[in-house]
Protein backbone atom coordinates (compact mmCIF):
# COMPACT_ATOMS: atom_id res chain seq x y z
CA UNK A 1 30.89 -33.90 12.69
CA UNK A 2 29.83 -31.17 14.84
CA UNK A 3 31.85 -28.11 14.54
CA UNK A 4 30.62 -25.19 16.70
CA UNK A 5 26.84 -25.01 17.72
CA UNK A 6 26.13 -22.54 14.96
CA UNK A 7 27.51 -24.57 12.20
CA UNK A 8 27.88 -28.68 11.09
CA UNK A 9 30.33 -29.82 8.57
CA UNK A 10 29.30 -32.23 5.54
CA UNK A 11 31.23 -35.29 4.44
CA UNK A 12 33.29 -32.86 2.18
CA UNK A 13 34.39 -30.99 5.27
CA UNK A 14 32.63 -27.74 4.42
CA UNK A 15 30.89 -26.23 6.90
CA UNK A 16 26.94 -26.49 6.55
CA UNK A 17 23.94 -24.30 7.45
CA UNK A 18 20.63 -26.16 7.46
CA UNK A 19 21.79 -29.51 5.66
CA UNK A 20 23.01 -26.71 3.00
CA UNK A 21 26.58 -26.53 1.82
CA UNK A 22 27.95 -23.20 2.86
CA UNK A 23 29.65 -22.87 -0.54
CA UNK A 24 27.08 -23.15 -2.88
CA UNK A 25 25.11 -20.49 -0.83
CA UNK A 26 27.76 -17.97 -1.55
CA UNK A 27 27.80 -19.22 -5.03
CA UNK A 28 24.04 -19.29 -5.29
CA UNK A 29 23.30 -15.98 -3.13
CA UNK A 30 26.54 -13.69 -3.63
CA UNK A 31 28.31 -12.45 -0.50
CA UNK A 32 27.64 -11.23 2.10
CA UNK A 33 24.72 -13.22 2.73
CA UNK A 34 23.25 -13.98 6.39
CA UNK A 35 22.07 -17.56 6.50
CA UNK A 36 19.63 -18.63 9.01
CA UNK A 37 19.43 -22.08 10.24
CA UNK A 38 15.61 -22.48 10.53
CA UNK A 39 15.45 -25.42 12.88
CA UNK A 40 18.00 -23.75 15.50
CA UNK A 41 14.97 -20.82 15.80
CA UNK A 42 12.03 -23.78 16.24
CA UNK A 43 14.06 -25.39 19.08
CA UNK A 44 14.42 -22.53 20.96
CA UNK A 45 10.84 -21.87 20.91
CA UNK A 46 10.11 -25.90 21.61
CA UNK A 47 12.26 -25.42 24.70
CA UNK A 48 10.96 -21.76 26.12
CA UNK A 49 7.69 -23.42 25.51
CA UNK A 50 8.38 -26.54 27.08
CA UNK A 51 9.91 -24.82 30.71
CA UNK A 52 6.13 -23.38 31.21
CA UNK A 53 4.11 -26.33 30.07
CA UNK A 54 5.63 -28.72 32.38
CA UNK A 55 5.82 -25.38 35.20
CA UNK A 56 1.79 -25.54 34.38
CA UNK A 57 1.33 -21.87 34.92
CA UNK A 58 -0.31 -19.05 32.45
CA UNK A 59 2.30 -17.38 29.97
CA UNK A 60 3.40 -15.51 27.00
CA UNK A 61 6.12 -16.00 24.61
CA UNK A 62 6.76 -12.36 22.70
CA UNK A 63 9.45 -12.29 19.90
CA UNK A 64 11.78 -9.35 20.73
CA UNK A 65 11.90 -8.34 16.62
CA UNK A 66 14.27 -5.70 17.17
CA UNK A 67 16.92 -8.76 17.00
CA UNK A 68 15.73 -9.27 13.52
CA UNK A 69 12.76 -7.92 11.99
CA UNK A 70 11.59 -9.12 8.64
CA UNK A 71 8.57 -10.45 6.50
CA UNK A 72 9.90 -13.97 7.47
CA UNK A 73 10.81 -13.90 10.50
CA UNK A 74 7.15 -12.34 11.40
CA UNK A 75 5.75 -15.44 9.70
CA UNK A 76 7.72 -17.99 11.03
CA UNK A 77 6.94 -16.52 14.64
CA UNK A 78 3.37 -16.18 13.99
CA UNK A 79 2.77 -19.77 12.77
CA UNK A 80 5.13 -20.94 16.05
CA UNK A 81 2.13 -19.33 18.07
CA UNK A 82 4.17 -16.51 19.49
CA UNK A 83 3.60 -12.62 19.59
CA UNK A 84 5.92 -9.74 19.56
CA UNK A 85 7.24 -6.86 20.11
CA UNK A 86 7.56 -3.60 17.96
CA UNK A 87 9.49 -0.28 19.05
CA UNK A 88 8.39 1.52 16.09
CA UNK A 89 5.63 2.26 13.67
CA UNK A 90 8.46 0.61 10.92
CA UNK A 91 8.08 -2.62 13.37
CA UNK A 92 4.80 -2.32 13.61
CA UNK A 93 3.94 -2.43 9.90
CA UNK A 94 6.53 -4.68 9.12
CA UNK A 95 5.16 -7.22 11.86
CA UNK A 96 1.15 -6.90 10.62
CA UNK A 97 2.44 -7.62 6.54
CA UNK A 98 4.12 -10.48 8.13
CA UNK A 99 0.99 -12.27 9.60
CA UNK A 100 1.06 -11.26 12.84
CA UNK A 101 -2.13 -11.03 14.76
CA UNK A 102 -2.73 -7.21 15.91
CA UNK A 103 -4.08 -8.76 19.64
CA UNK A 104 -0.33 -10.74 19.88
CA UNK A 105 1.22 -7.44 18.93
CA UNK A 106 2.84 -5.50 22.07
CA UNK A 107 4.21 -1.68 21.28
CA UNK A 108 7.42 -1.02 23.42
CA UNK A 109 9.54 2.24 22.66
CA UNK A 110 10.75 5.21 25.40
CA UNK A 111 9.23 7.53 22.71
CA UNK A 112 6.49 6.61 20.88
CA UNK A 113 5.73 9.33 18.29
CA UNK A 114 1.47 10.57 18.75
CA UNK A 115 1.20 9.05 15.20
CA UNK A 116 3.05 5.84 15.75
CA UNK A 117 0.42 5.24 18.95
CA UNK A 118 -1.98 6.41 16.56
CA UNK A 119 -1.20 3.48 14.09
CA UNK A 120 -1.04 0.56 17.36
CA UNK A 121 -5.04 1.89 18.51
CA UNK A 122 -6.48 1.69 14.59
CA UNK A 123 -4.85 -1.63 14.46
CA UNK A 124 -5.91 -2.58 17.82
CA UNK A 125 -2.93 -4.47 19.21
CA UNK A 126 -2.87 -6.04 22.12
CA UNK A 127 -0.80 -3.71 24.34
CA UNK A 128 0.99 -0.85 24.88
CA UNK A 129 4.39 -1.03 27.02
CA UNK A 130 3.84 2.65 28.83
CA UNK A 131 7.06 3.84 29.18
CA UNK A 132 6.51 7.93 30.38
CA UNK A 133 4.19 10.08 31.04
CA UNK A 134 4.07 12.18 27.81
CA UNK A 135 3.13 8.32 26.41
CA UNK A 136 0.46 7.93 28.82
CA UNK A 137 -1.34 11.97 27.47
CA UNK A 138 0.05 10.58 23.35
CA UNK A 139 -2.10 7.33 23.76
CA UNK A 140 -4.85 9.17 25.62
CA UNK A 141 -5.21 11.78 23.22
CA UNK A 142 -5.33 9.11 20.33
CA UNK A 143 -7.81 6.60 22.47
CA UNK A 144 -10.35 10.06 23.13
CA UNK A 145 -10.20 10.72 18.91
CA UNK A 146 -11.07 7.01 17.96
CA UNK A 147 -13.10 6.40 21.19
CA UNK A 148 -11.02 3.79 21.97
CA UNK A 149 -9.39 1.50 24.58
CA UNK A 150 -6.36 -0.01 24.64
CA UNK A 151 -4.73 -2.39 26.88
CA UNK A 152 -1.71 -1.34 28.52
CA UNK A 153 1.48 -2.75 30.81
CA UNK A 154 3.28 -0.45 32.86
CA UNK A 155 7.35 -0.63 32.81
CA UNK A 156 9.16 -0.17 35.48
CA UNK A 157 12.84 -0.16 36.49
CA UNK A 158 13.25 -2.23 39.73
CA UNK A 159 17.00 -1.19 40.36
CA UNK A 160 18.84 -4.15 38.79
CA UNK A 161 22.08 -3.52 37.05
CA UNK A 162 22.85 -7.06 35.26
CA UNK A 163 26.56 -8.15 34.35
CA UNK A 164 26.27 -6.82 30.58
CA UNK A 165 27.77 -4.26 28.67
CA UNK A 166 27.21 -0.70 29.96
CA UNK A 167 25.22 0.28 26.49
CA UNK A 168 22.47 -2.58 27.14
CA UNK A 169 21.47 -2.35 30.63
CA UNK A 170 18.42 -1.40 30.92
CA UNK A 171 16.74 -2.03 34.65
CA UNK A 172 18.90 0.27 36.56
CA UNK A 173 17.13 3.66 37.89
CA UNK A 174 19.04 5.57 35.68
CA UNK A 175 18.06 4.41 32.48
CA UNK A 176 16.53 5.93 29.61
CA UNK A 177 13.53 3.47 30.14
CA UNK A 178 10.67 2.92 32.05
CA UNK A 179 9.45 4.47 35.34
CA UNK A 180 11.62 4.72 38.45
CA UNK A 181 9.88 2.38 41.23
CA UNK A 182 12.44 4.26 43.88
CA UNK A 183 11.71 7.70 42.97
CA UNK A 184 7.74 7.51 43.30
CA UNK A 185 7.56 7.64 39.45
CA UNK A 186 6.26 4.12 39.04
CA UNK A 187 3.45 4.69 41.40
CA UNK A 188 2.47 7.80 40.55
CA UNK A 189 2.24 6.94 37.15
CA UNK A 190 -0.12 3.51 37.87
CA UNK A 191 -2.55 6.12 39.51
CA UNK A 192 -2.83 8.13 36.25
CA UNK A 193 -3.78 5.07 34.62
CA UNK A 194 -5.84 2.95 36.95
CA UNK A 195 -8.01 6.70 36.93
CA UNK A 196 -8.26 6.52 33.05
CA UNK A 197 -11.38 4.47 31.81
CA UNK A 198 -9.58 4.23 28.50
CA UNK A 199 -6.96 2.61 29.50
CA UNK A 200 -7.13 -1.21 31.46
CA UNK A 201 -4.09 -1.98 32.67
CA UNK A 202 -2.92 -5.26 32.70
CA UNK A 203 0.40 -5.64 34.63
CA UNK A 204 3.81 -4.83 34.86
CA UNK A 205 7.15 -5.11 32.51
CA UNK A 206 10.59 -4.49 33.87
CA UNK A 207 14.12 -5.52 31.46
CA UNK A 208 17.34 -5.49 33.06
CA UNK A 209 19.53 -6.00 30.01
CA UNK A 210 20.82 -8.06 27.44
CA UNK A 211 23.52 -10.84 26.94
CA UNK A 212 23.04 -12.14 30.36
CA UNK A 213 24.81 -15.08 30.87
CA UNK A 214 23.45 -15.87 34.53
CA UNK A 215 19.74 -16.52 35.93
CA UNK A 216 20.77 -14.49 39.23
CA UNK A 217 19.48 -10.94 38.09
CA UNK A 218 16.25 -12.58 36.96
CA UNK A 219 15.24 -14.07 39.82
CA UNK A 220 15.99 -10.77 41.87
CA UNK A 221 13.77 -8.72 39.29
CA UNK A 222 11.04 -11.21 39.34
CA UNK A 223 10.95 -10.80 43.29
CA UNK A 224 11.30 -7.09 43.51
CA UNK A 225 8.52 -7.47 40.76
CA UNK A 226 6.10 -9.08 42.96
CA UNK A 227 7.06 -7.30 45.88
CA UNK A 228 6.06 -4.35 44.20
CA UNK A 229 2.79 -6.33 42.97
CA UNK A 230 1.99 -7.10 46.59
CA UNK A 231 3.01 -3.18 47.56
CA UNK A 232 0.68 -1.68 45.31
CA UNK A 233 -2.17 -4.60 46.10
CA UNK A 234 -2.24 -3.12 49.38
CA UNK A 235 -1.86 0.40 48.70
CA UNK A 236 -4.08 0.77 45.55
CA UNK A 237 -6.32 -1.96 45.21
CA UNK A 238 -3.91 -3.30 41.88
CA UNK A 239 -4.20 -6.92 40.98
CA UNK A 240 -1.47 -7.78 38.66
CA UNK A 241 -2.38 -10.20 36.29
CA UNK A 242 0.17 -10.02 33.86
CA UNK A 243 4.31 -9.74 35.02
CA UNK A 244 6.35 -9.52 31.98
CA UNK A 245 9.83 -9.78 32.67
CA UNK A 246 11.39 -9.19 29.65
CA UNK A 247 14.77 -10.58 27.55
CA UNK A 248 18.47 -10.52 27.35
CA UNK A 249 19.32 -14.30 27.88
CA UNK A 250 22.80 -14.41 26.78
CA UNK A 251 24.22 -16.95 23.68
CA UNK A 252 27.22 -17.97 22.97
CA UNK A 253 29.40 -15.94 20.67
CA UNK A 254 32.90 -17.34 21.32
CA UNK A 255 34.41 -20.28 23.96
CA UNK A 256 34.57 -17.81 26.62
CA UNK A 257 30.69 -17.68 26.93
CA UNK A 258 29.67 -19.85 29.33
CA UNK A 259 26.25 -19.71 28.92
CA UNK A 260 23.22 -21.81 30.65
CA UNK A 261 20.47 -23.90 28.77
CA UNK A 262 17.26 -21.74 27.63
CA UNK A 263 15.07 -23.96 29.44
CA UNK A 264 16.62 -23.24 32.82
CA UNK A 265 16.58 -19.22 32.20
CA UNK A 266 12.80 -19.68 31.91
CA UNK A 267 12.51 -22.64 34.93
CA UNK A 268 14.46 -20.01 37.18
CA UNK A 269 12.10 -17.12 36.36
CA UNK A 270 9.27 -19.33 37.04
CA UNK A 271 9.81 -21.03 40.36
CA UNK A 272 10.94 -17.15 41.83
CA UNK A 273 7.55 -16.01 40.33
CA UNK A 274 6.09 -19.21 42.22
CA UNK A 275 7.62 -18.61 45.08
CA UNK A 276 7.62 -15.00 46.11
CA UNK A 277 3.26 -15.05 44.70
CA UNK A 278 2.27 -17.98 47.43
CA UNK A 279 4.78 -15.94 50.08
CA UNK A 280 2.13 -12.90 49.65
CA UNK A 281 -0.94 -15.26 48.46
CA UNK A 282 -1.18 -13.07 45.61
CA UNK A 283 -2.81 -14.99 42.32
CA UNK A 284 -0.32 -16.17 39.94
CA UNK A 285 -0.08 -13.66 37.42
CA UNK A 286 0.51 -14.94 33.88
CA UNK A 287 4.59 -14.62 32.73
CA UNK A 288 5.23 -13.00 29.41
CA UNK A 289 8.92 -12.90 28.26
CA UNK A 290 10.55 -11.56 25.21
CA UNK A 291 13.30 -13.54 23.88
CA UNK A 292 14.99 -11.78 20.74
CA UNK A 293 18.03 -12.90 21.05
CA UNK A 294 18.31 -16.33 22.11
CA UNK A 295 15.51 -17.00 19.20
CA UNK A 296 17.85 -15.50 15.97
CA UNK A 297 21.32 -14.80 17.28
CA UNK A 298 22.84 -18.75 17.26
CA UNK A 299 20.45 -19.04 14.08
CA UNK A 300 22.32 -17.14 11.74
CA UNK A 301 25.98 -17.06 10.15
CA UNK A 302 27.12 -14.60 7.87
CA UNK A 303 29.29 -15.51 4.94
CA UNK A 304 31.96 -13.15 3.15
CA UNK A 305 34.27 -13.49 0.65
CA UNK A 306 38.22 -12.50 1.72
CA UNK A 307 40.07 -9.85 -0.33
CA UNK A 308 43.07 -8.00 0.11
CA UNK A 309 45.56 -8.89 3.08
CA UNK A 310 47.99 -6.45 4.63
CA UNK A 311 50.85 -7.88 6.84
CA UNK A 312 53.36 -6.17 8.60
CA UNK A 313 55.93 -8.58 10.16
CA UNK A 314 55.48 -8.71 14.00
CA UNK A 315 52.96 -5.98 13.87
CA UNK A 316 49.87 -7.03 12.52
CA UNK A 317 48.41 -9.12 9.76
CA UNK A 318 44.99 -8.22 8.50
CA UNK A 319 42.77 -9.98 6.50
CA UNK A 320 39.92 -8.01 4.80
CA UNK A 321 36.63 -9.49 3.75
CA UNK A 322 33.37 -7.88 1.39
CA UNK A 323 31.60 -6.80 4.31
CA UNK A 324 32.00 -5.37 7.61
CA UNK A 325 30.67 -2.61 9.95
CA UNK A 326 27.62 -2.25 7.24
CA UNK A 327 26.21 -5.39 7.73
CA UNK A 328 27.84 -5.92 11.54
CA UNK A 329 28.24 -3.16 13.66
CA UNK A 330 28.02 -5.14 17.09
CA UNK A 331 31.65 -5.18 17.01
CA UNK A 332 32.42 -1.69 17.36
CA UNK A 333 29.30 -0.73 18.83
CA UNK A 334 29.52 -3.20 21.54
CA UNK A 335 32.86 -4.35 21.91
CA UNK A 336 31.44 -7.40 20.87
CA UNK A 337 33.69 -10.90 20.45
CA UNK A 338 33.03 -13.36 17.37
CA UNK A 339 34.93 -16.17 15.89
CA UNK A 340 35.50 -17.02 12.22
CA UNK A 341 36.16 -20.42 10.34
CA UNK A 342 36.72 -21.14 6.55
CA UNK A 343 33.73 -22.58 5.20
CA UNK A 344 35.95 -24.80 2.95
CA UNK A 345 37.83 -26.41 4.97
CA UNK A 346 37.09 -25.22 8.58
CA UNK A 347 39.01 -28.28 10.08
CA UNK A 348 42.12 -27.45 8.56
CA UNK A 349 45.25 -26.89 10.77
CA UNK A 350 45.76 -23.19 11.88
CA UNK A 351 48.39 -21.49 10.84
CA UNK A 352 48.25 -17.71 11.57
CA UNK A 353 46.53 -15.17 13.69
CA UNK A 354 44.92 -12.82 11.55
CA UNK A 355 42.80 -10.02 12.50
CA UNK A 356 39.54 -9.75 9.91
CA UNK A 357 38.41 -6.02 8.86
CA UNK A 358 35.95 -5.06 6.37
CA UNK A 359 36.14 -2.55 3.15
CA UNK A 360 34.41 0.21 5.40
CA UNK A 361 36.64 3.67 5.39
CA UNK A 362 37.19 3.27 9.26
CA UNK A 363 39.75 2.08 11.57
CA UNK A 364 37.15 0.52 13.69
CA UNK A 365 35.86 -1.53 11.04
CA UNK A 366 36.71 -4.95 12.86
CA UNK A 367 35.08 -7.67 12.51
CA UNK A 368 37.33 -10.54 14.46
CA UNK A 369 40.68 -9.56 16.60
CA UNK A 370 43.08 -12.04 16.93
CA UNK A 371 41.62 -15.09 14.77
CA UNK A 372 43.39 -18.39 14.34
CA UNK A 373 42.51 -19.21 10.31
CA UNK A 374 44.33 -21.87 8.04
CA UNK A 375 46.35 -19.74 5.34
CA UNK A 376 43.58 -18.04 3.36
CA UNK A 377 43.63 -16.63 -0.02
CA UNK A 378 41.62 -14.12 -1.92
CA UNK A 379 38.00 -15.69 -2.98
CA UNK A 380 37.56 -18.03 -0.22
CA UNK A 381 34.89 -18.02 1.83
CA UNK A 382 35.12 -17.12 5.50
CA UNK A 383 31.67 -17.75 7.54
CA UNK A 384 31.26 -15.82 11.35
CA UNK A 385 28.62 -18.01 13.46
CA UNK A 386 26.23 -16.26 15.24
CA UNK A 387 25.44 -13.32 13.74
CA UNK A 388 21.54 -13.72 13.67
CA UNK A 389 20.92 -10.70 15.82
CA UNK A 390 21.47 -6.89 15.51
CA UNK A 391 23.13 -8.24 12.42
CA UNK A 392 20.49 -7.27 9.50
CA UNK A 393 18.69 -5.19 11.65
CA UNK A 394 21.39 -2.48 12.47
CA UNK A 395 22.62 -2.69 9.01
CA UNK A 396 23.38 0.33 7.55
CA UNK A 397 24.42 1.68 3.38
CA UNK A 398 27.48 3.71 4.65
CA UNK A 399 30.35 3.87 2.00
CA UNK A 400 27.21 3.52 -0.04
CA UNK A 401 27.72 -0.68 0.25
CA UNK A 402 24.59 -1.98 0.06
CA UNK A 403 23.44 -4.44 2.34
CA UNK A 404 23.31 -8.11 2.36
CA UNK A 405 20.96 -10.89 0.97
CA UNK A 406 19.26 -13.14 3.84
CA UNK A 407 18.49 -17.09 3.36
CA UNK A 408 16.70 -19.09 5.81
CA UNK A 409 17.84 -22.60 5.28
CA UNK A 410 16.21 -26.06 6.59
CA UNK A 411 16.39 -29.81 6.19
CA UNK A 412 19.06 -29.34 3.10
CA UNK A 413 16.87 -26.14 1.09
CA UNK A 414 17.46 -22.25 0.94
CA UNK A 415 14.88 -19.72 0.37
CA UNK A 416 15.68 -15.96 -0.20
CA UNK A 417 13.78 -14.16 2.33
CA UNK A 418 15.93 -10.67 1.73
CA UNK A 419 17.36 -10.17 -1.68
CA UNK A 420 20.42 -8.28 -1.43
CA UNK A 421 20.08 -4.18 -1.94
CA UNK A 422 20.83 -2.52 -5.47
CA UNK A 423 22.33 0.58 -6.38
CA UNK A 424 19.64 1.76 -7.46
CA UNK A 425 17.73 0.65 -4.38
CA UNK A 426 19.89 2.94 -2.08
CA UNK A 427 19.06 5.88 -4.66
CA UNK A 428 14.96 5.26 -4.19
CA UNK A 429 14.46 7.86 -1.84
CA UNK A 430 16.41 10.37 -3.76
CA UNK A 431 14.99 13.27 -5.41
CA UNK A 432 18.05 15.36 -6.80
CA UNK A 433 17.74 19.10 -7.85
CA UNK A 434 16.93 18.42 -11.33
């Protein structure tokens, strides 16, 4: 019986990850533990792919690894035939131990430290994402010492404010990213590099944002994008060949997200790209995107173990788990909205709204508001779907709580892919004054 579309239930009626019993992963792993559903991950790359192979036109899948960056994840990537993305030289290495080529690699960041561009040139990844102009004198600097070249992709804001929260819009003119096309920035800044015979510049990137529920602000960036492609054709001489038009499709948290089918995010992008190119007769350039997101986030579901309850009678009634802010902090980051199920018996009759908090020493520490549970009891297991992104990766030791094991499960198997942090891991680093 299907459940939710993060989750399945077995003939037991406990909720399932992978054709693995939610249960004996917490028994087997410990809580919390962040259990990826493998095959979830593989179908949303089958079905970006599949949106461009039937569109027959040149493209570029890039894994956003911010979402989720580890050893496995780089692998499992990698041998799907995508690249990625890195925003730092952590990234970076992380993404090269993992098996992923250096020429799939593409360096994004707003500030790129000179020895972080310094480590993308000596492994000779495929691009850089130029992002200011102190980047574009950093990677020139680096490029003269190794007598070097590097591809690069100019981002650019094209004025698009999506219908996301405030903290993860990105393409508007005011944000901390990318050159302002309005301004003169943008232009001024493809001169500097078309003049540089260390640099070959490939094409353009613009993001608007992330959790974007609706194709609409896509479609208007890719045709600003090639308007600006057929601008500076006639202006500069600039063939585009690559238009990269970033992330943020949306996924569906809770049964308020009314989200649209991966496929037709892509098929939207595509037919604007189409469209607007022919309109000019410009050369199709080739599409990259960069899903992070929409590859992990449905993927994963974290599992905790309840605690201690505190109810006060027509105030509130709280129900505390083992983890929390540490290992989720999307919540009060972001505002964000989850839902929560018992993984024993997740199709039992609700009897209480409960709101669940973890063991973090803040008030903030929320993890689900207003949550309609069965009557729960201290030990049971309480899973939260859709945690597979800027879960792990935003995970922090605070309260010194270390943070949590991760299991990628598939076709009834777990394998440990993150062991859970020590003690005496979170003390590594420190040196002491004796």
């Amino acid at each position: 019986m299907k459940l939710t579309d993060a989750v399945e239930v077995n003939q037991a009626g406990h909720l399932m990850i992978g054709g693995v019993d939610t249960l004996k992963l917490a028994q087997k792993y410990g809580t919390p533990v962040i259990a990826y559903d493998v095959s979830k991950i593989k179908k949303q790359i089958a079905d970006f792919k599949k949106a461009f192979i039937e569109a027959e036109v040149p493209y570029k899948i890039s894994y956003a690894s911010k979402a989720f960056s580890s050893l496995a994840m780089y692998e499992l990537v990698a041998q799907a035939g995508l690249g990625c993305d890195v925003v730092s030289g952590g990234e970076l290495y992380a993404a090269l131990k993992g098996g992923m080529p250096p020429e799939d690699i593409e360096f994004h960041g707003n500030n790129k430290l000179p020895e972080e561009i310094e480590m993308g040139v000596e492994a000779q990844i495929g691009c850089f994402v130029i992002d200011n102009f102190q980047e574009i004198k950093f990677l020139d600097r680096a490029l003269r010492r190794k007598h070097a070249k590097a591809n690069v992709v100019l981002r650019v804001t094209p004025g698009i404010e999506a219908e996301t929260h405030k903290y993860i819009s990105t393409g508007q003119s005011n944000s901390k990213f990318g050159f302002d096309v309005q301004s003169g920035q943008a232009k001024k800044a493809l001169e500097s590099i078309l003049k540089n015979p260390r640099m070959n510049i490939e094409g353009l990137h613009c993001h608007i944002g992330s959790q974007i529920f609706q194709a609409k602000g896509f479609v208007m960036a890719a045709e600003k994008m090639v308007d600006l492609m057929k601008k500076w054709h006639d202006e500069l001489g600039f063939d585009t060949k690559v238009l990269n038009l970033g992330g943020g499709f949306g996924i569906h948290y809770t049964k308020d997200d009314q989200m649209i089918p991966t496929e037709d995010f892509a098929k939207d992008i595509i037919a604007a790209v189409k469209s607007r190119a022919k309109k000019y007769n410009l050369k199709m350039p080739e599409i990259w995107i960069e899903p992070g997101r929409s590859l992990a986030g449905e993927a994963g579901t974290t599992l905790y173990t309840v605690g201690s309850r505190k109810d006060v009678e027509g105030v509130c009634h709280f129900i505390a788990v083992d983890g929390g802010m540490g290992d989720n902090i999307r919540p009060a980051l972001y505002q964000a909205k989850y839902e929560a199920y018992l993984a024993e018996r997740p199709n039992a009759l609700n009897e209480q709204i409960v709101t669940v908090v973890g063991k973090y020493c803040e008030s903030g520490d929320v993890l689900v508001r207003d949550c309609l549970l069965p009557n729960t009891h201290p030990g049971d297991i309480l899973a939260i779907p859709d945690t597979g992104a800027y879960g792990y990766t935003m995970a922090s030791n605070y309260n010194r709580n270390p943070r949590p094991a991760v299991v990628f499960c598939e076709n009834g198997s777990s394998r440990l892919v993150v062991r859970r942090e020590t003690f005496e891991d979170m003390l590594s680093c420190e040196l002491g004054l004796t």
